[in-house]
Protein backbone atom coordinates (compact mmCIF):
# COMPACT_ATOMS: atom_id res chain seq x y z
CA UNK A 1 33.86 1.69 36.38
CA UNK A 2 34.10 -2.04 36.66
CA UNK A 3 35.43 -4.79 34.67
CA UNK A 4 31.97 -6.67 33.84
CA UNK A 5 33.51 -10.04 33.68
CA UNK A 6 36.12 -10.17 36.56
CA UNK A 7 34.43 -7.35 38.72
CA UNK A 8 38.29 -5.71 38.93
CA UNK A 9 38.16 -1.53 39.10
CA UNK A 10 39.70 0.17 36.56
CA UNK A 11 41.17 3.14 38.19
CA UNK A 12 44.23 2.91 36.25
CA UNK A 13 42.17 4.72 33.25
CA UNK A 14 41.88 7.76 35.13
CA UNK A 15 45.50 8.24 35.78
CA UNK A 16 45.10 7.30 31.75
CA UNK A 17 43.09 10.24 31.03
CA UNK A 18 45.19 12.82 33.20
CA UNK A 19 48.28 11.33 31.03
CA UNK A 20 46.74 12.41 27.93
CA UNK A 21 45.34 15.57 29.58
CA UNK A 22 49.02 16.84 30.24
CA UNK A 23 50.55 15.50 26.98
CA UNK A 24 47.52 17.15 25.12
CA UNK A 25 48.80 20.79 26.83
CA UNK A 26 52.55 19.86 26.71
CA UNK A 27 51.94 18.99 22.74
CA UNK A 28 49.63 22.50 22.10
CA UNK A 29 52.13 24.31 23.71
CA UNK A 30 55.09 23.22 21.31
CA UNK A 31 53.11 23.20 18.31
CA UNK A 32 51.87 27.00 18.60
CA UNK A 33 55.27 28.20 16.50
CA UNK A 34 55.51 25.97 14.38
CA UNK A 35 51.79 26.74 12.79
CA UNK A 36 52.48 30.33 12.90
CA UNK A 37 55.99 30.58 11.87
CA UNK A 38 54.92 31.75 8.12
CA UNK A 39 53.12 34.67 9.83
CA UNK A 40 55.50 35.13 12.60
CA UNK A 41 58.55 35.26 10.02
CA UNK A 42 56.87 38.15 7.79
CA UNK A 43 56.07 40.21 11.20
CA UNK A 44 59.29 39.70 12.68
CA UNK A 45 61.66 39.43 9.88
CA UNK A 46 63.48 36.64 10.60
CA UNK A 47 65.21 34.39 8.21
CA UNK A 48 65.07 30.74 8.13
CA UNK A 49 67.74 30.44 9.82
CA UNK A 50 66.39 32.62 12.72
CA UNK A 51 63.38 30.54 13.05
CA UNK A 52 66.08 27.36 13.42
CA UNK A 53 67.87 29.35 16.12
CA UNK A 54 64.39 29.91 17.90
CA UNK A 55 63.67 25.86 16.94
CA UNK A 56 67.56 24.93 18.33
CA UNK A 57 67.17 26.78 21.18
CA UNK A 58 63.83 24.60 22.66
CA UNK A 59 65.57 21.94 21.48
CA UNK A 60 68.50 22.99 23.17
CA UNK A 61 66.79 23.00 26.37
CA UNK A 62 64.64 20.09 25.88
CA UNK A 63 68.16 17.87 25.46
CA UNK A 64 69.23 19.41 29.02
CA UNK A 65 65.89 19.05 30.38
CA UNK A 66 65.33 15.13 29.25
CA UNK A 67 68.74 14.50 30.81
CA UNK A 68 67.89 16.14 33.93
CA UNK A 69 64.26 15.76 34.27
CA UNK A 70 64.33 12.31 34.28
CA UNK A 71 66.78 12.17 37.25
CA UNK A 72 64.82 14.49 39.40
CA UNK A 73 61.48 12.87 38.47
CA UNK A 74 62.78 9.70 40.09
CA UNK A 75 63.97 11.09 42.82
CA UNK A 76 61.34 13.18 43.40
CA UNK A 77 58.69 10.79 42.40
CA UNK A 78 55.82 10.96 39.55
CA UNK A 79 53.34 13.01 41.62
CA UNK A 80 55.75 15.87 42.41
CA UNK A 81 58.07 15.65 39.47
CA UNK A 82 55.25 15.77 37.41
CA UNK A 83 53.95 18.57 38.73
CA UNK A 84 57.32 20.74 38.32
CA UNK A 85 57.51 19.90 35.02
CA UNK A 86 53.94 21.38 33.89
CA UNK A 87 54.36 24.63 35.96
CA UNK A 88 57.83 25.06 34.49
CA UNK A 89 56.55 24.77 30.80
CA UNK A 90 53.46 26.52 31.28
CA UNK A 91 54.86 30.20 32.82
CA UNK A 92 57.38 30.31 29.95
CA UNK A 93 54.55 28.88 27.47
CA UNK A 94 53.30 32.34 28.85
CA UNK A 95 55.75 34.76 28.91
CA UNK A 96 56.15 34.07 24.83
CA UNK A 97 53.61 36.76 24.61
CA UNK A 98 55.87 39.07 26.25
CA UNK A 99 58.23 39.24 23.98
CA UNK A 100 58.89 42.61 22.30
CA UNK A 101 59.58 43.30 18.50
CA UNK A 102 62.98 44.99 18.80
CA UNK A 103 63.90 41.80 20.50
CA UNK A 104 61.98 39.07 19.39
CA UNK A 105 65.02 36.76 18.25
CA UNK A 106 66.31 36.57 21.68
CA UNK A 107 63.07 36.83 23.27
CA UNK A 108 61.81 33.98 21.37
CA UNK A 109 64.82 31.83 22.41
CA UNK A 110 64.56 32.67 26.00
CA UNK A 111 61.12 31.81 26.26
CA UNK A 112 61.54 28.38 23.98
CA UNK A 113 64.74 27.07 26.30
CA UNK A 114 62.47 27.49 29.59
CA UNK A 115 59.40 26.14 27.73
CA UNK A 116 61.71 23.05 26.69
CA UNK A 117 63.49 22.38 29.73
CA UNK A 118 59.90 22.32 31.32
CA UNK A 119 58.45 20.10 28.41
CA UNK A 120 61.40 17.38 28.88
CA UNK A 121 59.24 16.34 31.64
CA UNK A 122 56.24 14.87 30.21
CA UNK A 123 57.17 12.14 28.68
CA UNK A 124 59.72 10.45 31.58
CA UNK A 125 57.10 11.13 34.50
CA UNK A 126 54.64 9.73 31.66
CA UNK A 127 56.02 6.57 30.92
CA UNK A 128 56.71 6.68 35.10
CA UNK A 129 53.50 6.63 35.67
CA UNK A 130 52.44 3.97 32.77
CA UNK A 131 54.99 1.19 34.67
CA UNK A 132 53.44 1.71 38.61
CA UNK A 133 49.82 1.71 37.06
CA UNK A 134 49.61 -0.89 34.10
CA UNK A 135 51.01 -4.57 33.40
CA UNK A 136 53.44 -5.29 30.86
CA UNK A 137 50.78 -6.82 28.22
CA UNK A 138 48.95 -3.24 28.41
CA UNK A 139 51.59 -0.70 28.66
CA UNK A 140 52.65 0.12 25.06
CA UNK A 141 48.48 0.23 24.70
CA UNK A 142 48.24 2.70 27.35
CA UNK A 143 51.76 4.16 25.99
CA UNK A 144 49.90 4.31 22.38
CA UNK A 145 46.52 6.32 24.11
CA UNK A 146 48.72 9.03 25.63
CA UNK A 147 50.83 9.19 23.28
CA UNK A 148 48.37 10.29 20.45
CA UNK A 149 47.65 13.58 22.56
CA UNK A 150 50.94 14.91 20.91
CA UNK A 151 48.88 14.40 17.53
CA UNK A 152 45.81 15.90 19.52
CA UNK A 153 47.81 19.06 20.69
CA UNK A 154 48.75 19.42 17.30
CA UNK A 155 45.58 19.02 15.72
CA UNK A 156 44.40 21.89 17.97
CA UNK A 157 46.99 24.07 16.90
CA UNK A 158 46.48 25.13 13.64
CA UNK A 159 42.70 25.42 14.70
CA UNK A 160 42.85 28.05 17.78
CA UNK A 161 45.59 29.96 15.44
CA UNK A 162 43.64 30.44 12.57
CA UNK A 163 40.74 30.97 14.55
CA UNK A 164 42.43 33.86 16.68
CA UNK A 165 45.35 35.44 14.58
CA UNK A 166 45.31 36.91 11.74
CA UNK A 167 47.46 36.75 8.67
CA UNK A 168 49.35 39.73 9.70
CA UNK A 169 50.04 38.49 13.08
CA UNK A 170 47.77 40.34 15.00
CA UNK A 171 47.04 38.34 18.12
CA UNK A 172 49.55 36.04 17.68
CA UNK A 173 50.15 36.78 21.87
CA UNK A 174 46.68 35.13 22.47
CA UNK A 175 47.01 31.17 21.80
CA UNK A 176 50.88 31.10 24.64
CA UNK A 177 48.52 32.19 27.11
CA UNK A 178 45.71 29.56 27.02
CA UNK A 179 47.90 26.81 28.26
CA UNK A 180 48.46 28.90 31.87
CA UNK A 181 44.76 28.09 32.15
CA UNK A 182 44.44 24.23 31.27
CA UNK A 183 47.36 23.63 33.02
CA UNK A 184 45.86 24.98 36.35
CA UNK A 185 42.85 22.97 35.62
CA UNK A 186 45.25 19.43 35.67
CA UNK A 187 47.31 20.16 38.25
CA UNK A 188 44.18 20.64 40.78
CA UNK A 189 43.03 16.97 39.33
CA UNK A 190 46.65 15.10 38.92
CA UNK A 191 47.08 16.42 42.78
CA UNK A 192 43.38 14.99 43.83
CA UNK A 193 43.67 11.77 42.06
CA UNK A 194 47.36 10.62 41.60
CA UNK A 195 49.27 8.13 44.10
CA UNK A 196 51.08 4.68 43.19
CA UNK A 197 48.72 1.50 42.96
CA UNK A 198 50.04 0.49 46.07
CA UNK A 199 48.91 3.10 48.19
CA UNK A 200 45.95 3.98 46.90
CA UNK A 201 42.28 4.04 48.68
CA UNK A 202 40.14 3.25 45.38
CA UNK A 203 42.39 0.92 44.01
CA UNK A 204 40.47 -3.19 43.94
CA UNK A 205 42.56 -5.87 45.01
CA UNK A 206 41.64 -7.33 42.11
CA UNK A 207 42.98 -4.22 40.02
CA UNK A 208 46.36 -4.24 42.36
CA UNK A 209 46.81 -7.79 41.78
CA UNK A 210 46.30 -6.95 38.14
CA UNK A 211 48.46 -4.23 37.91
CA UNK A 212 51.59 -6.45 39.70
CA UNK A 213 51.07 -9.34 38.04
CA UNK A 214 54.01 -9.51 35.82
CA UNK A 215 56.17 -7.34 37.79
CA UNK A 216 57.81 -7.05 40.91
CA UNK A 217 57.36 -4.76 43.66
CA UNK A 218 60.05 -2.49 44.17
CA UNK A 219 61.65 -2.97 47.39
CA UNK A 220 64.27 -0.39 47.87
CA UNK A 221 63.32 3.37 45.94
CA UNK A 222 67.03 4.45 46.32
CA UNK A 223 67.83 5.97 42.98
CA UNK A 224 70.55 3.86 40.73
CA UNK A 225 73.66 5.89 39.65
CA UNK A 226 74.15 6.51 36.44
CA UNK A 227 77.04 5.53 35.97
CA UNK A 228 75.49 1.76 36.30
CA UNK A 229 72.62 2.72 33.98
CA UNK A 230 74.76 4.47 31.22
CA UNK A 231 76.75 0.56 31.25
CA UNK A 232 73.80 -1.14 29.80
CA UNK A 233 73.33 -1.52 26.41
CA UNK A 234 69.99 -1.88 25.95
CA UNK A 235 70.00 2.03 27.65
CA UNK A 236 71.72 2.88 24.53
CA UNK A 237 69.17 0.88 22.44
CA UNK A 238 66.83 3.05 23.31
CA UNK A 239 68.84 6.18 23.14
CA UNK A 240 69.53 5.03 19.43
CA UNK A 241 65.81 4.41 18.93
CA UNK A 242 65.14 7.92 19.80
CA UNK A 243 67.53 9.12 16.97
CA UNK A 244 64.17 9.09 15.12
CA UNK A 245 62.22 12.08 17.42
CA UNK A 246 64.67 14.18 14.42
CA UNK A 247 61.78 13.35 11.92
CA UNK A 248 59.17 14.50 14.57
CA UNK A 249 60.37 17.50 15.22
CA UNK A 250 60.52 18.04 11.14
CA UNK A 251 57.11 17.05 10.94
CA UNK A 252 55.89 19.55 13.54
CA UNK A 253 58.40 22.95 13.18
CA UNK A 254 58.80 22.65 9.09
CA UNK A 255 55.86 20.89 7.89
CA UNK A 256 53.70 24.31 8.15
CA UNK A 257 56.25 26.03 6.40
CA UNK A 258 56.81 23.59 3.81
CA UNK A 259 52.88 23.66 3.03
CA UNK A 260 53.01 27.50 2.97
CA UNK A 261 55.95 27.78 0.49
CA UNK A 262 55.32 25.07 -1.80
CA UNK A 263 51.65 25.03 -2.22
CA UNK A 264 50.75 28.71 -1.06
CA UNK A 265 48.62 27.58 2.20
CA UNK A 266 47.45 30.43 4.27
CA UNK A 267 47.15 30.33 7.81
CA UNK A 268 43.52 30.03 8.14
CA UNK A 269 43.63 27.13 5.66
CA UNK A 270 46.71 25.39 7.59
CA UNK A 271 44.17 23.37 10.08
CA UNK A 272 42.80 20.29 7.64
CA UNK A 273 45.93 19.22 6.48
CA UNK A 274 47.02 19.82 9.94
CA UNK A 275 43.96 17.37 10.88
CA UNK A 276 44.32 14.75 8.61
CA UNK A 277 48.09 14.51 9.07
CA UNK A 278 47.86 13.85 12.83
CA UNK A 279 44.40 12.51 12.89
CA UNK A 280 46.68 9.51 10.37
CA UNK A 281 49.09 9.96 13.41
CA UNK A 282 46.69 9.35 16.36
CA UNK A 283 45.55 6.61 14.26
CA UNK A 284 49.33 5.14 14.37
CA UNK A 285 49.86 5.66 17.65
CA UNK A 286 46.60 3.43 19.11
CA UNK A 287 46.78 0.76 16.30
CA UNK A 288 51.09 0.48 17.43
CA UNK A 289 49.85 0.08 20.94
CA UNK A 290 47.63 -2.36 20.35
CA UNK A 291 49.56 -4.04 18.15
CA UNK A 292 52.19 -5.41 20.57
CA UNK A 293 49.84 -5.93 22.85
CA UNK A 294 47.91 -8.28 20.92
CA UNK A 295 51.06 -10.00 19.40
CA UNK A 296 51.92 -10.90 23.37
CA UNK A 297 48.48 -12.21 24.02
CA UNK A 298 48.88 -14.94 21.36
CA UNK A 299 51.63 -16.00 23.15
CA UNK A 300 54.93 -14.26 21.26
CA UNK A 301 57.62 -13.37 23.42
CA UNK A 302 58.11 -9.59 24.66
CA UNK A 303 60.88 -9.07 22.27
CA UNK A 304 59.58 -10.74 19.28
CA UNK A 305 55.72 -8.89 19.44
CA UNK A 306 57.62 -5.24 20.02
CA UNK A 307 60.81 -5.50 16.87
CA UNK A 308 57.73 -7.42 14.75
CA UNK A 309 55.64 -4.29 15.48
CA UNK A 310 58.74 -1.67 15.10
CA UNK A 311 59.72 -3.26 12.01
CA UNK A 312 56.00 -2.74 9.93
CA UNK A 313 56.30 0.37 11.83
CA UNK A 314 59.63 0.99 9.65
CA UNK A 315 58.25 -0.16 6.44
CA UNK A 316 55.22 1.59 6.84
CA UNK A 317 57.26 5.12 6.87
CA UNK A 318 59.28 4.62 3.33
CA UNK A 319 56.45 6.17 1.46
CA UNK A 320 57.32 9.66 3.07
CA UNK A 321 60.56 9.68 1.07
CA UNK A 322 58.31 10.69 -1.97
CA UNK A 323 56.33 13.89 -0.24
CA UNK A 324 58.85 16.47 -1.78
CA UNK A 325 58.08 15.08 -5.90
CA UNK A 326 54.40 15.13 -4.59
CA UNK A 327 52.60 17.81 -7.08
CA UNK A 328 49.44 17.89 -5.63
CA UNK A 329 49.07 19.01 -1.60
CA UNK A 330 46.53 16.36 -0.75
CA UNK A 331 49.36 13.79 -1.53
CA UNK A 332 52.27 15.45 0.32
CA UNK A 333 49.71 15.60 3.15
CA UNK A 334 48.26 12.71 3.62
CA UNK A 335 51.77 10.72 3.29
CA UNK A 336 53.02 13.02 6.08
CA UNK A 337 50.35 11.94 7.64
CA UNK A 338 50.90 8.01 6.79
CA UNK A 339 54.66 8.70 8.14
CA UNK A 340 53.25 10.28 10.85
CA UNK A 341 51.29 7.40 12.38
CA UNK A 342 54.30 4.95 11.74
CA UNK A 343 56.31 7.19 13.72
CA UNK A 344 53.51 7.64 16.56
CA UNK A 345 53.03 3.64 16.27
CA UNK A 346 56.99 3.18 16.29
CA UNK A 347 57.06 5.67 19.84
CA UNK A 348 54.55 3.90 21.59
CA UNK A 349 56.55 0.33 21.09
CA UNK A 350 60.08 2.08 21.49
CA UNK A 351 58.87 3.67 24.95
CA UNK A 352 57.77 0.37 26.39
CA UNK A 353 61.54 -1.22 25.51
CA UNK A 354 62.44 0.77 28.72
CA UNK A 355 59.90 -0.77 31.04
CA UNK A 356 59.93 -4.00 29.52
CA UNK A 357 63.61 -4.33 30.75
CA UNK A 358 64.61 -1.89 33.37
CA UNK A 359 62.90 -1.23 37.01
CA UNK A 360 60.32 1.13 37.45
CA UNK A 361 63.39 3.72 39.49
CA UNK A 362 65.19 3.67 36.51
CA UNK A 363 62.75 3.91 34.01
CA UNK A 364 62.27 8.37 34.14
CA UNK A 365 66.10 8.37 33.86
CA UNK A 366 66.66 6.06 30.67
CA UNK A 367 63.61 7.75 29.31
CA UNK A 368 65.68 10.93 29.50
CA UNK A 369 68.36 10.01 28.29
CA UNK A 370 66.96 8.70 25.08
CA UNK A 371 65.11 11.95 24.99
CA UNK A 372 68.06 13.88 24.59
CA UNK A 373 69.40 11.99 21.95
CA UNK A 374 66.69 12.75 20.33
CA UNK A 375 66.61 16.34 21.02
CA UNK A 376 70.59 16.37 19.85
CA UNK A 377 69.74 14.77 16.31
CA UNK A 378 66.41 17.25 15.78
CA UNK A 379 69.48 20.20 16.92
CA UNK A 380 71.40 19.09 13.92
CA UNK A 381 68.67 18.86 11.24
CA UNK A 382 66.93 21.80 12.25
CA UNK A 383 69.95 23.82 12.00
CA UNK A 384 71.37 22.22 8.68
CA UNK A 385 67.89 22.56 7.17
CA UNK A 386 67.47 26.15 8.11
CA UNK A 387 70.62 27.57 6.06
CA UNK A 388 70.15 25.39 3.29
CA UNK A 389 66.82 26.93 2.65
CA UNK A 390 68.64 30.11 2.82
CA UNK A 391 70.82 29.36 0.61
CA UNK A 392 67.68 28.16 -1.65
CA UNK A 393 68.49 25.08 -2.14
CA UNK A 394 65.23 23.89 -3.51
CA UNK A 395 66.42 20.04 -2.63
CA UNK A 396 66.54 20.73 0.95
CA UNK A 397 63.24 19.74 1.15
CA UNK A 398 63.56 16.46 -0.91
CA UNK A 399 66.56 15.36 1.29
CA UNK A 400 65.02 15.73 4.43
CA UNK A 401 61.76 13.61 3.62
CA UNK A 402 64.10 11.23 2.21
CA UNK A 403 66.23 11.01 5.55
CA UNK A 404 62.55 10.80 7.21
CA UNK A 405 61.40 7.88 4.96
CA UNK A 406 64.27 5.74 5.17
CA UNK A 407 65.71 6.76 8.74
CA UNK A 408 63.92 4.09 10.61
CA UNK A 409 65.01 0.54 9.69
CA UNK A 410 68.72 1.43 9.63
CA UNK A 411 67.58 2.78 13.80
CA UNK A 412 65.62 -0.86 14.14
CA UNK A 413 68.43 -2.76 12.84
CA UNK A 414 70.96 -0.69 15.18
CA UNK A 415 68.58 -1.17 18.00
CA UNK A 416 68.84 -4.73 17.67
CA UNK A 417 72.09 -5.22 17.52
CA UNK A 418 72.42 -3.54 20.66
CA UNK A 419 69.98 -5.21 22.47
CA UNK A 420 69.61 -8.77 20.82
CA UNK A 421 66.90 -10.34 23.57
CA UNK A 422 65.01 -7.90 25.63
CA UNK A 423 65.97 -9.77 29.08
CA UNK A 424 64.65 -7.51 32.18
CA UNK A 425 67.00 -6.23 34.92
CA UNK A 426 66.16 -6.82 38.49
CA UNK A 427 65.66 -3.42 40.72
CA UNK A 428 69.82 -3.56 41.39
CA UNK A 429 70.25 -3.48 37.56
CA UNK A 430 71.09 -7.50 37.46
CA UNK A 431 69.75 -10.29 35.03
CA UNK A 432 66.35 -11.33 36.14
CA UNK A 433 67.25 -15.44 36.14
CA UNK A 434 64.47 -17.37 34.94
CA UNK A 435 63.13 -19.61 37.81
C-alpha cells in the first residue's frame, strides 16, 4: 500500500476501513425496526404511537449516551472507548430477540435504550479517530467514506429482513442476532490494528509527517472541563447543526412505514426503494466529502470551502418538501433518496466543523454534545408524528417532509451566525494566533 508518487504508506486507510466496518454494524443494527415495524405492528399490536415510544426510547438513550460517551471516549481514549461502545450496542442489539409478546412494549424499549446508549458511541470515537489519523484537507473525505456505511447498514436492512422474516413476523428474532457475530469479528481486528499515528510500528515517516502536517501535536491529554467547552460558541454551532439528525431519524424509523401505508409496499418488496434511497445517500455522503476537500485544495479558506459545501448541501434538500403530493412511489423514493444524500453530504462537512476548530481531546466530547441535540429534536418529532397519525391526520405526513425539505438553510444560517469564521482553538481552548 504505497503512495506511487511520494512513496508515503497509507496505513491511515485501514483504520478507514475498520471505521466503516463498525458504522456499517452500528447502522444495521438501528435500521432492523424501522424496516420491520409494518410487520412488527400487526404481530404485536401496537399503535403508532407505541412504535414512537419504542423509537423515543433509543432516542432517549442515544441523547444520554452522546452526552456521556463522548466524555468517556476521551478519557478513555479511541481504542478502548471504542471498544465499549460496540460491545454495549451489540448484547442489547441481541437481547431484542428476547423479548416476549405479553411484554413486547416494554421489552422493546428496554432493549432500544441499551442499544442507543451503546450506539452514541460510534460516531464521537469515529470522528476521534478521523482527527489523530488524517490531515485537515482529507478529513471531511474520510468523514464522507465512513459516513456512507449508515446508508450501507441501511441498505442491508431491508435485504436480510425480507430475506429471513416473513410477512407475519415469523423470524423476526433472527436479523438482532447477526450483529453479536460481526461485531466479534471487528473488535478482534480494531484491537490488532488500532493505535494513534504517533505510536505506531507501520506507520512511514512520510505518512506521520503527512498526517501532522496541519496540526499540532497534542502535548498535554488531560481532558478539558466542560464547563470551558460548553462557553464556546462554535460548540453550539455544531450542536445547532445537528438539529438536522431529526430528518434522519424520519428518514430511517418512518420512511418504511410511510411506503407501506401510502403505496401498499410489502416487506419483501421494501429493499429497492430501500436501495436506491440510500444508495442516492452514499452517493451524498462521498461527493460532500470530497467536495470540501477539493474546494480547500484550490486554495479557499477552511470556512469558506465547508458553509459553500453546506449551503448546496441545503438547497439540494428543498425538493423533499414535495414527497408527500408525490402520486407515484418511484418519485417519493427517489427524492427521499435525493434528500437523503444532501443530508449524508451536509453530515460529513458538519462533523469536520469540530476538528477543524477544536483539539483532538475535545473533539469526542463536542461531538456528543451535538449528538444529543440531535437525538432531543428526533425525541420531539418522533413523538408528535406518532399521535398525529393516530389521530389520522392524513397531513402528518406532508408536514413532516416539508419540515425535512426546508429545515436546513434556516440550521446553516443559524450556524453561521454563531460561528462567523471557523478560527481553531489551541489544545487549552485559546485562539490559535496566526504567526
Amino acid at each position: 500500500m504505497k503512495d506511487l508518487q511520494t512513496g508515503m504508506g497509507k496505513y491511515r486507510y485501514r483504520i478507514l476501513a475498520l471505521l466503516l466496518f463498525a458504522t456499517t454494524i452500528n447502522y444495521f443494527d438501528r435500521s432492523i425496526i424501522g424496516v420491520m415495524a409494518p410487520a412488527l405492528q400487526r404481530l404485536f399490536d401496537w399503535s403508532n404511537e407505541d412504535y414512537a415510544n419504542i423509537i423515543v426510547s433509543f432516542q432517549v438513550a442515544y441523547a444520554i449516551g452522546l452526552l456521556s460517551m463522548g466524555r468517556i471516549i476521551d478519557k478513555l481514549g479511541t481504542k478502548i472507548g471504542y471498544t465499549l461502545a460496540i460491545g454495549i450496542w451489540s448484547i442489547f442489539g441481541m437481547l431484542h430477540a428476547a423479548v416476549r409478546p405479553a411484554f413486547s412494549v416494554i421489552g422493546f424499549s428496554l432493549a432500544r435504550f441499551g442499544l442507543g446508549f451503546g450506539e452514541a458511541g460510534n460516531f464521537p470515537a469515529a470522528i476521534k479517530a478521523v482527527a489523530e489519523w488524517f490531515p485537515k484537507k482529507e478529513r471531511a473525505f474520510a468523514t464522507g467514506i465512513f459516513n456512507a456505511a449508515t446508508s450501507l447498514g441501511a441498505i442491508a436492512a431491508p435485504f436480510v429482513v425480507g430475506w429471513i422474516v416473513l410477512e407475519d413476523g415469523t423470524n423476526w428474532q433472527i436479523p438482532f442476532l447477526i450483529t453479536g457475530a460481526l461485531s466479534s469479528i471487528w473488535v478482534f481486528l480494531w484491537w490488532r490494528t488500532y493505535r494513534k499515528p504517533e505510536e505506531h510500528p507501520k506507520v512511514r515517516k512520510q505518512e506521520l509527517a503527512y498526517i501532522l502536517s496541519d496540526s499540532e501535536v497534542e502535548v498535554s491529554k488531560e481532558s478539558l472541563p466542560w464547563l470551558r467547552i460548553v462557553k464556546k460558541r462554535e460548540a453550539w454551532a455544531f450542536a445547532v447543526a445537528k438539529l438536522t439528525d431529526a430528518v434522519w431519524y424520519f428518514y430511517l424509523f418512518w420512511g418504511a412505514k410511510f411506503l407501506a401505508e401510502t403505496f401498499g409496499l410489502k416487506l419483501k418488496d421494501i429493499g429497492v426503494p430501500f436501495f436506491i434511497m440510500y444508495a442516492l445517500a452514499d452517493g451524498g455522503s462521498i461527493l460532500g466529502g470530497y467536495l470540501s476537500g477539493y474546494f480547500i485544495k484550490k486554495g479557499w479558506s477552511i470556512n469558506k470551502a465547508r458553509k459553500t459545501t453546506l449551503l448546496i448541501c441545503a438547497i439540494m434538500i428543498i425538493p423533499v418538501c414535495y414527497v408527500a403530493l408525490a402520486e407515484n412511489k418511484w418519485v417519493a423514493v427517489v427524492l427521499i433518496g435525493i434528500g437523503a444524500a444532501g443530508h449524508q453530504a451536509w453530515s460529513a462537512n458538519i462533523y469536520t466543523l469540530v476538528s477543524d476548530v477544536f483539539p483532538k481531546k475535545a473533539t469526542a466530547s463536542i461531538i456528543g454534545l451535538g449528538g444529543m441535540v440531535g437525538a432531543v429534536a428526533g425525541i420531539i418529532s418522533s413523538k408528535l408524528l406518532g399521535r398525529f397519525l393516530d389521530q389520522a391526520d392524513n397531513t402528518a405526513y406532508f408536514w413532516a417532509f416539508l419540515i425535512a425539505g426546508s429545515s436546513y438553510l434556516i440550521v446553516l444560517g443559524a450556524v453561521h451566525l454563531l460561528m462567523p469564521k471557523m478560527v481553531p482553538y489551541d489544545e487549552n481552548l485559546e485562539r490559535v494566533k496566526k504567526s
